[in-house]
PDB file of N, CA and C in Angstrom:
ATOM      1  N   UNK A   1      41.944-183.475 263.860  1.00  0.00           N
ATOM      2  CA  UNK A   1      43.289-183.695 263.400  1.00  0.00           C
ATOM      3  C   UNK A   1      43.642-182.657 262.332  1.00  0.00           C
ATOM      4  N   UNK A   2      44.817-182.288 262.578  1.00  0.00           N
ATOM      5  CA  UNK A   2      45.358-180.645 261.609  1.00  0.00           C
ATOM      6  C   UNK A   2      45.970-182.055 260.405  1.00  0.00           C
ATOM      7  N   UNK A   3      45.777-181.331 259.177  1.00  0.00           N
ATOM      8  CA  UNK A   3      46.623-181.836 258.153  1.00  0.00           C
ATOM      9  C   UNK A   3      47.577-181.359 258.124  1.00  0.00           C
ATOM     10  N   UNK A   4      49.201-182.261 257.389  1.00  0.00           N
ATOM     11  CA  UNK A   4      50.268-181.533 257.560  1.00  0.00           C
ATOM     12  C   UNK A   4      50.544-180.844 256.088  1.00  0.00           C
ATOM     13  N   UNK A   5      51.202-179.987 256.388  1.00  0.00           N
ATOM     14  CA  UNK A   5      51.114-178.803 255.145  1.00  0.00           C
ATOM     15  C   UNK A   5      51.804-179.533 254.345  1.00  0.00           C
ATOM     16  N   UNK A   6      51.228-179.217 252.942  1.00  0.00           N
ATOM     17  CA  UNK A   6      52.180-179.637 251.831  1.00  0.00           C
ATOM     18  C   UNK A   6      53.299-178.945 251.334  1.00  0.00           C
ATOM     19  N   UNK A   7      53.709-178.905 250.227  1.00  0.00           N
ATOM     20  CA  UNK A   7      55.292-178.075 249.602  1.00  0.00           C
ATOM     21  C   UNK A   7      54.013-177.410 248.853  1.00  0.00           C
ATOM     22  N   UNK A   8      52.884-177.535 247.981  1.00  0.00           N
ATOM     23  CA  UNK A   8      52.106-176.551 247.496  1.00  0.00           C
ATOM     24  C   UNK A   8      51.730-175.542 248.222  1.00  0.00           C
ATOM     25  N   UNK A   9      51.583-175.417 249.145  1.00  0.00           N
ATOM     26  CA  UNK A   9      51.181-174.741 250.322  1.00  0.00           C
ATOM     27  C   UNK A   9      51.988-174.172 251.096  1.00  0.00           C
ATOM     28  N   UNK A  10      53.235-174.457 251.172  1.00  0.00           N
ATOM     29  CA  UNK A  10      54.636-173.925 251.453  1.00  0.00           C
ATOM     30  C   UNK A  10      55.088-172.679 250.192  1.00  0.00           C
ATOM     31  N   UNK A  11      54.690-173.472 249.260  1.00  0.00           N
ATOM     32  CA  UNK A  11      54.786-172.475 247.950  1.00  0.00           C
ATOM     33  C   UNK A  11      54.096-171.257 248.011  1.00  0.00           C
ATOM     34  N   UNK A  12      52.711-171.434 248.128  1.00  0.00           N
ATOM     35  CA  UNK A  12      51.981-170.636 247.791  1.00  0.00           C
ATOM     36  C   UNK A  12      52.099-169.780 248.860  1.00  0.00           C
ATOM     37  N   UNK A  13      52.272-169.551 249.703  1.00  0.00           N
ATOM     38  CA  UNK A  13      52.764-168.992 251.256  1.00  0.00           C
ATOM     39  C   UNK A  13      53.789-168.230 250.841  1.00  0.00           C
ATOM     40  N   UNK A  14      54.888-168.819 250.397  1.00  0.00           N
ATOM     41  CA  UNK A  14      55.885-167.996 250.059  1.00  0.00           C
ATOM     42  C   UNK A  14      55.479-166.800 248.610  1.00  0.00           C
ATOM     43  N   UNK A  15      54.907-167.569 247.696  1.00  0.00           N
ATOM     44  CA  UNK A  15      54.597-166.472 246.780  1.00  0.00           C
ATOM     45  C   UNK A  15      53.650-164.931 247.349  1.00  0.00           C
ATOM     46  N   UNK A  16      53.329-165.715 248.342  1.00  0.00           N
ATOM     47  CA  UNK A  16      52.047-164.645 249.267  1.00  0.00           C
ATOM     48  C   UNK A  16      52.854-163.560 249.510  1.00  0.00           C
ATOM     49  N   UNK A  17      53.714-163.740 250.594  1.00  0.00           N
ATOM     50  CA  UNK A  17      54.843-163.054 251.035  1.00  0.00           C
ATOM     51  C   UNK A  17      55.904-162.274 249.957  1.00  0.00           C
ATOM     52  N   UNK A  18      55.742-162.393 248.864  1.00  0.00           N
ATOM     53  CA  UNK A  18      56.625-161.940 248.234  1.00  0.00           C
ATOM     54  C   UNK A  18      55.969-161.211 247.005  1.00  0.00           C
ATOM     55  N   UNK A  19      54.801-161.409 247.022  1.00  0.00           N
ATOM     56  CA  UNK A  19      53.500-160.478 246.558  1.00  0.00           C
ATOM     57  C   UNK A  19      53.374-159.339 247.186  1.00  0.00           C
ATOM     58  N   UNK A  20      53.014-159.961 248.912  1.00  0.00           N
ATOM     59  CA  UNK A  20      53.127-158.707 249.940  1.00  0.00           C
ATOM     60  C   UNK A  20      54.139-157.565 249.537  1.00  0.00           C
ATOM     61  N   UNK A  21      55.508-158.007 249.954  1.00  0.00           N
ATOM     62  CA  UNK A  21      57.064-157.672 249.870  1.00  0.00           C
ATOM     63  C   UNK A  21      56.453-156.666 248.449  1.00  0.00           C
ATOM     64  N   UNK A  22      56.610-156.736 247.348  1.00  0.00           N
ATOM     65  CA  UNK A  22      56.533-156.415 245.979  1.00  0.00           C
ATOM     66  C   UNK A  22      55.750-155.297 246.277  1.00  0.00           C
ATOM     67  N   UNK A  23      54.248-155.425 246.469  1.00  0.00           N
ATOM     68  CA  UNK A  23      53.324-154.356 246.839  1.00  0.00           C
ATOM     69  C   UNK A  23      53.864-153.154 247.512  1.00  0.00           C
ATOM     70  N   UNK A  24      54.317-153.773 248.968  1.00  0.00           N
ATOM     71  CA  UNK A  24      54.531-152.723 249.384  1.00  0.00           C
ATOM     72  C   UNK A  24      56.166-151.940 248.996  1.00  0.00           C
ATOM     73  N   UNK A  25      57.056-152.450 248.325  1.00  0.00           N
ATOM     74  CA  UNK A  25      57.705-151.670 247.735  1.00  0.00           C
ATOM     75  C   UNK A  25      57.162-150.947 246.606  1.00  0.00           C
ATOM     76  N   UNK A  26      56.641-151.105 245.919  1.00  0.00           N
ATOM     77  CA  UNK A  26      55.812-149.881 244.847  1.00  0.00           C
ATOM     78  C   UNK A  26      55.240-149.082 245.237  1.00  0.00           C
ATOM     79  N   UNK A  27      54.499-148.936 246.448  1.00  0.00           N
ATOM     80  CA  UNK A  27      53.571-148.008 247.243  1.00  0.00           C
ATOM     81  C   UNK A  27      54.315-147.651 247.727  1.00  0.00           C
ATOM     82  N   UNK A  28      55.427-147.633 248.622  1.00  0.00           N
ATOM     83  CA  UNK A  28      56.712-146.714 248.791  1.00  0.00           C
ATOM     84  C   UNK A  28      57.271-145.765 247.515  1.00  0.00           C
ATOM     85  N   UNK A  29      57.251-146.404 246.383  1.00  0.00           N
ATOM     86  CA  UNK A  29      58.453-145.740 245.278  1.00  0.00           C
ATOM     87  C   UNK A  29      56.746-144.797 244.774  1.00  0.00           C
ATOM     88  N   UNK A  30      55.469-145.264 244.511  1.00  0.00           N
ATOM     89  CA  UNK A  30      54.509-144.155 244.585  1.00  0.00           C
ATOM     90  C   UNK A  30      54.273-143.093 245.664  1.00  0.00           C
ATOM     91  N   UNK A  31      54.929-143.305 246.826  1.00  0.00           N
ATOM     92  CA  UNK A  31      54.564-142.399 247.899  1.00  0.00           C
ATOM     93  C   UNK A  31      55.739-141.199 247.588  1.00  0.00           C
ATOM     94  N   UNK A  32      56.914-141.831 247.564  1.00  0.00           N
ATOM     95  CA  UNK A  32      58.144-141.064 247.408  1.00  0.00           C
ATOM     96  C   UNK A  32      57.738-140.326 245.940  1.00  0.00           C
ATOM     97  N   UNK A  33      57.084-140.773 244.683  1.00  0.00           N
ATOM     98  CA  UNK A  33      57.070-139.326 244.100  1.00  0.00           C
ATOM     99  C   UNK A  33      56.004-138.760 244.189  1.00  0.00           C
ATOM    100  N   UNK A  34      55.314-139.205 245.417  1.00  0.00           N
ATOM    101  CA  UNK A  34      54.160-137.690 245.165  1.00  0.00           C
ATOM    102  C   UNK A  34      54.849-137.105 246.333  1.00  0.00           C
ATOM    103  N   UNK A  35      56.300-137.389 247.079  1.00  0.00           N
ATOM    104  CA  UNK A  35      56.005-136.783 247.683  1.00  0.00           C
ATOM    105  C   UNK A  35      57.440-135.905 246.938  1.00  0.00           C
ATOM    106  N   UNK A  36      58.076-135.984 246.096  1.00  0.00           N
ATOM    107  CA  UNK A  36      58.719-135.045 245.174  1.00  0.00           C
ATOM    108  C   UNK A  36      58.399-133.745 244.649  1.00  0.00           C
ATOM    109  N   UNK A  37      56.768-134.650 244.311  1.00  0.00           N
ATOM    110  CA  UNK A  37      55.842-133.904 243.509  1.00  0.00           C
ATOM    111  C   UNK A  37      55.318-132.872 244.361  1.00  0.00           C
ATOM    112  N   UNK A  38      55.084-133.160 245.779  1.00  0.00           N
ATOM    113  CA  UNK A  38      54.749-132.118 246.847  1.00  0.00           C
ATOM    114  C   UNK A  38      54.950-130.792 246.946  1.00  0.00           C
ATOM    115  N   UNK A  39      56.648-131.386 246.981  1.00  0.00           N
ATOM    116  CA  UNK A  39      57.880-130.126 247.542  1.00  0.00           C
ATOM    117  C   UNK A  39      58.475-129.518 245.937  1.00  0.00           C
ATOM    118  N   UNK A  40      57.898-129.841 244.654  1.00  0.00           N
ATOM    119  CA  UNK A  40      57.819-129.306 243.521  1.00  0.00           C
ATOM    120  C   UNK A  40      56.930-127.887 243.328  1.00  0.00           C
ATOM    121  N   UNK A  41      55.814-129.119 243.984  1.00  0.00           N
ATOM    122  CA  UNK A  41      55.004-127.518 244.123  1.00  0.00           C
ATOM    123  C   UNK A  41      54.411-126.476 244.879  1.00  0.00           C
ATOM    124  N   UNK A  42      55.781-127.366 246.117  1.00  0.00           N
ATOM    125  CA  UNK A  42      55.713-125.995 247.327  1.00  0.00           C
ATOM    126  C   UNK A  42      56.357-124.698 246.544  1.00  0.00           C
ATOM    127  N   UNK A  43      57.354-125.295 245.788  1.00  0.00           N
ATOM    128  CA  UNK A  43      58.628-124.499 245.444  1.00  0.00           C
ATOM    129  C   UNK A  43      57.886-123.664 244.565  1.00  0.00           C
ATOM    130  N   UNK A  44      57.478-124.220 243.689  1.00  0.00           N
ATOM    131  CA  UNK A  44      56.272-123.490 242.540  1.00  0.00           C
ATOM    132  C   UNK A  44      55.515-122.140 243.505  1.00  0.00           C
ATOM    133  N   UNK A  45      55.167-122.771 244.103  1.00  0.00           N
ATOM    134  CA  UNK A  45      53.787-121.553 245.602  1.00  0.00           C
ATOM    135  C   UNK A  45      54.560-120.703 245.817  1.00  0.00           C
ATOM    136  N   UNK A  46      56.021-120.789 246.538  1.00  0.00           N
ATOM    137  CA  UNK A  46      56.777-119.957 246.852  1.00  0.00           C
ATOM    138  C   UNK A  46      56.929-118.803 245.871  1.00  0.00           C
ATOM    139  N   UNK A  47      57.872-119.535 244.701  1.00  0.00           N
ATOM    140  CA  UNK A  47      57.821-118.304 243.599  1.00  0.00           C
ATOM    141  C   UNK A  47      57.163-117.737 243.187  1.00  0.00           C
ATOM    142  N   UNK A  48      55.552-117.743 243.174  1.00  0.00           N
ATOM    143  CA  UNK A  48      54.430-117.178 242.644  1.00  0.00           C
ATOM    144  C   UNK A  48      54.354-116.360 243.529  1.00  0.00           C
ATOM    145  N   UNK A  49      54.277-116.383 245.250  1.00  0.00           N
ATOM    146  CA  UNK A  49      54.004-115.684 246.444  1.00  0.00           C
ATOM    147  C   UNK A  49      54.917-114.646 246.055  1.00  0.00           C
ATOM    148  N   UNK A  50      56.556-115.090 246.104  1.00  0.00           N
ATOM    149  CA  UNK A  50      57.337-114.363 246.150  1.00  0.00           C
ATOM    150  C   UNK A  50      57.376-113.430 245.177  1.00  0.00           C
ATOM    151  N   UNK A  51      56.737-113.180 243.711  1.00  0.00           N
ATOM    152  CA  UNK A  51      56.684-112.714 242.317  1.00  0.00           C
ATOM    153  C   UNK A  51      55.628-111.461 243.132  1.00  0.00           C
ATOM    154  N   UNK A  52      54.525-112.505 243.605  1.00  0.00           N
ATOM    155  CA  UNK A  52      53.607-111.200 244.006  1.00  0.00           C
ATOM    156  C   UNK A  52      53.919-110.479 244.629  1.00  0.00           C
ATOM    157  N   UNK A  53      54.713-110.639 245.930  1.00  0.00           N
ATOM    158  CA  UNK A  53      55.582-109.481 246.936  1.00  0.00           C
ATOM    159  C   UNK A  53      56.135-108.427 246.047  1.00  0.00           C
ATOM    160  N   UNK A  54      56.693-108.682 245.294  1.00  0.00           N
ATOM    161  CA  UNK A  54      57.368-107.806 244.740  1.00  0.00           C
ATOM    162  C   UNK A  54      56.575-107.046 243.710  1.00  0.00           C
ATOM    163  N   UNK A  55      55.588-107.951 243.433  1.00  0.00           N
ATOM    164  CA  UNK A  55      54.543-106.765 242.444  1.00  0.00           C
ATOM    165  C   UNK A  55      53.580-105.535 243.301  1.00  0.00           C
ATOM    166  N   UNK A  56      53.469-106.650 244.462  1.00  0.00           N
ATOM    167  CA  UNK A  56      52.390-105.353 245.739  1.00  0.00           C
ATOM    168  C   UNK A  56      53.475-104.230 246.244  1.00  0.00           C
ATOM    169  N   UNK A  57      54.818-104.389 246.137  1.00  0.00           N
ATOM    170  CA  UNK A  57      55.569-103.563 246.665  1.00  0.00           C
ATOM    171  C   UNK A  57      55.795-102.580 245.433  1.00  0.00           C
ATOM    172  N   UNK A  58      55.541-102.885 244.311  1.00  0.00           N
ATOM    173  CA  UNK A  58      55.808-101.520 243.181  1.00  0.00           C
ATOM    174  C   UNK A  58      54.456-100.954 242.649  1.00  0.00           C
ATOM    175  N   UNK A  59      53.353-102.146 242.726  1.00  0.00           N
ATOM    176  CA  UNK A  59      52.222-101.371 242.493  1.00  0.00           C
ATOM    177  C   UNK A  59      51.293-101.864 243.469  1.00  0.00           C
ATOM    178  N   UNK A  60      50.553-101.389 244.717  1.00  0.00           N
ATOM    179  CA  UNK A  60      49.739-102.029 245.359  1.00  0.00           C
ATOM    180  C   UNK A  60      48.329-102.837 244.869  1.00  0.00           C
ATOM    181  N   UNK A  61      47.834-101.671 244.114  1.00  0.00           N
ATOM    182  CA  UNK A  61      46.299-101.054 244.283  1.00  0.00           C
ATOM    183  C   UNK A  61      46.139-102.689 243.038  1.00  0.00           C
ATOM    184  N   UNK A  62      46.704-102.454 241.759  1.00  0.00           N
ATOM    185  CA  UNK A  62      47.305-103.603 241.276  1.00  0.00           C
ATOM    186  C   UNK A  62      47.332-105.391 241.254  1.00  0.00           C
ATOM    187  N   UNK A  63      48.137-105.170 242.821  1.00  0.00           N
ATOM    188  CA  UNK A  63      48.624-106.505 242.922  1.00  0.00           C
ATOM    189  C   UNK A  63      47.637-106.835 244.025  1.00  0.00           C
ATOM    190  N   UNK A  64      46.364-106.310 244.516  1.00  0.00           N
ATOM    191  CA  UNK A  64      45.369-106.333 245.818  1.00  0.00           C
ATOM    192  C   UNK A  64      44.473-106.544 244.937  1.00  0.00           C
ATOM    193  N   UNK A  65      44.154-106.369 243.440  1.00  0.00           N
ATOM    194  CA  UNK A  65      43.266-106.518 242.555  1.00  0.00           C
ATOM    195  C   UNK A  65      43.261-108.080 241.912  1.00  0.00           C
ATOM    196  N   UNK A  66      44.660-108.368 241.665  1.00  0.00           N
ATOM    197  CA  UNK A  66      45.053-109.662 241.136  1.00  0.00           C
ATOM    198  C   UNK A  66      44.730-110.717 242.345  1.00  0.00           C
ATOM    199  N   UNK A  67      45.452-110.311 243.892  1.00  0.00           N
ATOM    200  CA  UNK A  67      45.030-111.144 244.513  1.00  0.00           C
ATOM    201  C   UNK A  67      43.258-111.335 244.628  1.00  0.00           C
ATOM    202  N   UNK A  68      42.424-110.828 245.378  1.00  0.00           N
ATOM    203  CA  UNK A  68      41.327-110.802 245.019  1.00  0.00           C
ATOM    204  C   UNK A  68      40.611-111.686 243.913  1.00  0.00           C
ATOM    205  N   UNK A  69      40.753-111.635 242.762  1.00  0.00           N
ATOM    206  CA  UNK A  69      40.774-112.173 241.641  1.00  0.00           C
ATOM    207  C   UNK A  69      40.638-113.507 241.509  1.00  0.00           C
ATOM    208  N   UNK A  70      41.991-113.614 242.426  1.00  0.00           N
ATOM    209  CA  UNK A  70      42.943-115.276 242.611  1.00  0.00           C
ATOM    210  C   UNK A  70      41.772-115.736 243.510  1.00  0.00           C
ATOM    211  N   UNK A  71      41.411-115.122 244.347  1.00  0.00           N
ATOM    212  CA  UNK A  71      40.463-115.991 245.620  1.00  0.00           C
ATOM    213  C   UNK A  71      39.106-116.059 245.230  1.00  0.00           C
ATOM    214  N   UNK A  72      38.470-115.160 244.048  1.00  0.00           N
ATOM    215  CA  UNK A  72      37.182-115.439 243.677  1.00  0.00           C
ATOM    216  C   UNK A  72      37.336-116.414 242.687  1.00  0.00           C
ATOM    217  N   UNK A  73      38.501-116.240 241.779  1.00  0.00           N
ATOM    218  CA  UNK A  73      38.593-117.775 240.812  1.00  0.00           C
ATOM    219  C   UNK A  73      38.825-119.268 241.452  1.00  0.00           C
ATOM    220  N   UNK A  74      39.341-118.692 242.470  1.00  0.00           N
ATOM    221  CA  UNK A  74      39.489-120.344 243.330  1.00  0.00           C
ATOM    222  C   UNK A  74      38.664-120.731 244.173  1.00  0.00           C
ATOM    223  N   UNK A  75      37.546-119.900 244.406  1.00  0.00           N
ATOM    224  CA  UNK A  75      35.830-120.557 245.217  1.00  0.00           C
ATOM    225  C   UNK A  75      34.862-120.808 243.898  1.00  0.00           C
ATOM    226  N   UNK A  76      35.368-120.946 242.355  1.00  0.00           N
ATOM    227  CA  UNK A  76      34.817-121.248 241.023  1.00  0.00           C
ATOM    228  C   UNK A  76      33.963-120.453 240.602  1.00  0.00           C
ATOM    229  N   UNK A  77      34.186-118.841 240.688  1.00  0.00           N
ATOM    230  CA  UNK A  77      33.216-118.462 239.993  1.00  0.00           C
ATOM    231  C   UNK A  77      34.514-117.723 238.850  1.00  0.00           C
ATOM    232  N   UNK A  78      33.696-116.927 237.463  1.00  0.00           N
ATOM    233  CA  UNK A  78      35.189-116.839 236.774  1.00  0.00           C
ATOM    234  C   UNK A  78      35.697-115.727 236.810  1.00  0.00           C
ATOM    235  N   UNK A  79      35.230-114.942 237.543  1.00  0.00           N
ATOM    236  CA  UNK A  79      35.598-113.554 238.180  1.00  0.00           C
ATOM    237  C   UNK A  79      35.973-112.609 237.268  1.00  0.00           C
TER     238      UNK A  79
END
């Protein structure tokens, strides 16, 4: 024989659901700013890329030295 549900249990059901509800709106409003934060620092990448174009185009030898540089500091050694 099933017992019949109480109003505590009706309650607590509903608070469940609205715990759920709650959660997953915050993990939305956290997803949405990292994903701000993403396209912040695509934009960031861009301008740095784009800074360097223009430095390899006035000085090569230069800006092939800096890059270089960039790729041995970013496999951690301190170059």
């Amino acid at each position: 024989m099933i017992p019949e549900p109480t109003a505590s249990a009706a309650t607590r059901a509903s608070k469940q659901r609205k715990n759920s509800h709650d959660e997953a709106n915050s993990s939305a409003a956290v997803n949405q700013s990292e994903d701000e934060s993403g396209n912040e620092n695509r934009q960031k990448s861009a301008t740095v890329i784009d800074d360097w174009i223009e430095a390899y185009q006035k000085d090569r030898d230069t800006s092939l030295i800096d890059l270089i540089s960039f790729f041995i500091q970013c496999s951690g050694c301190k170059g």
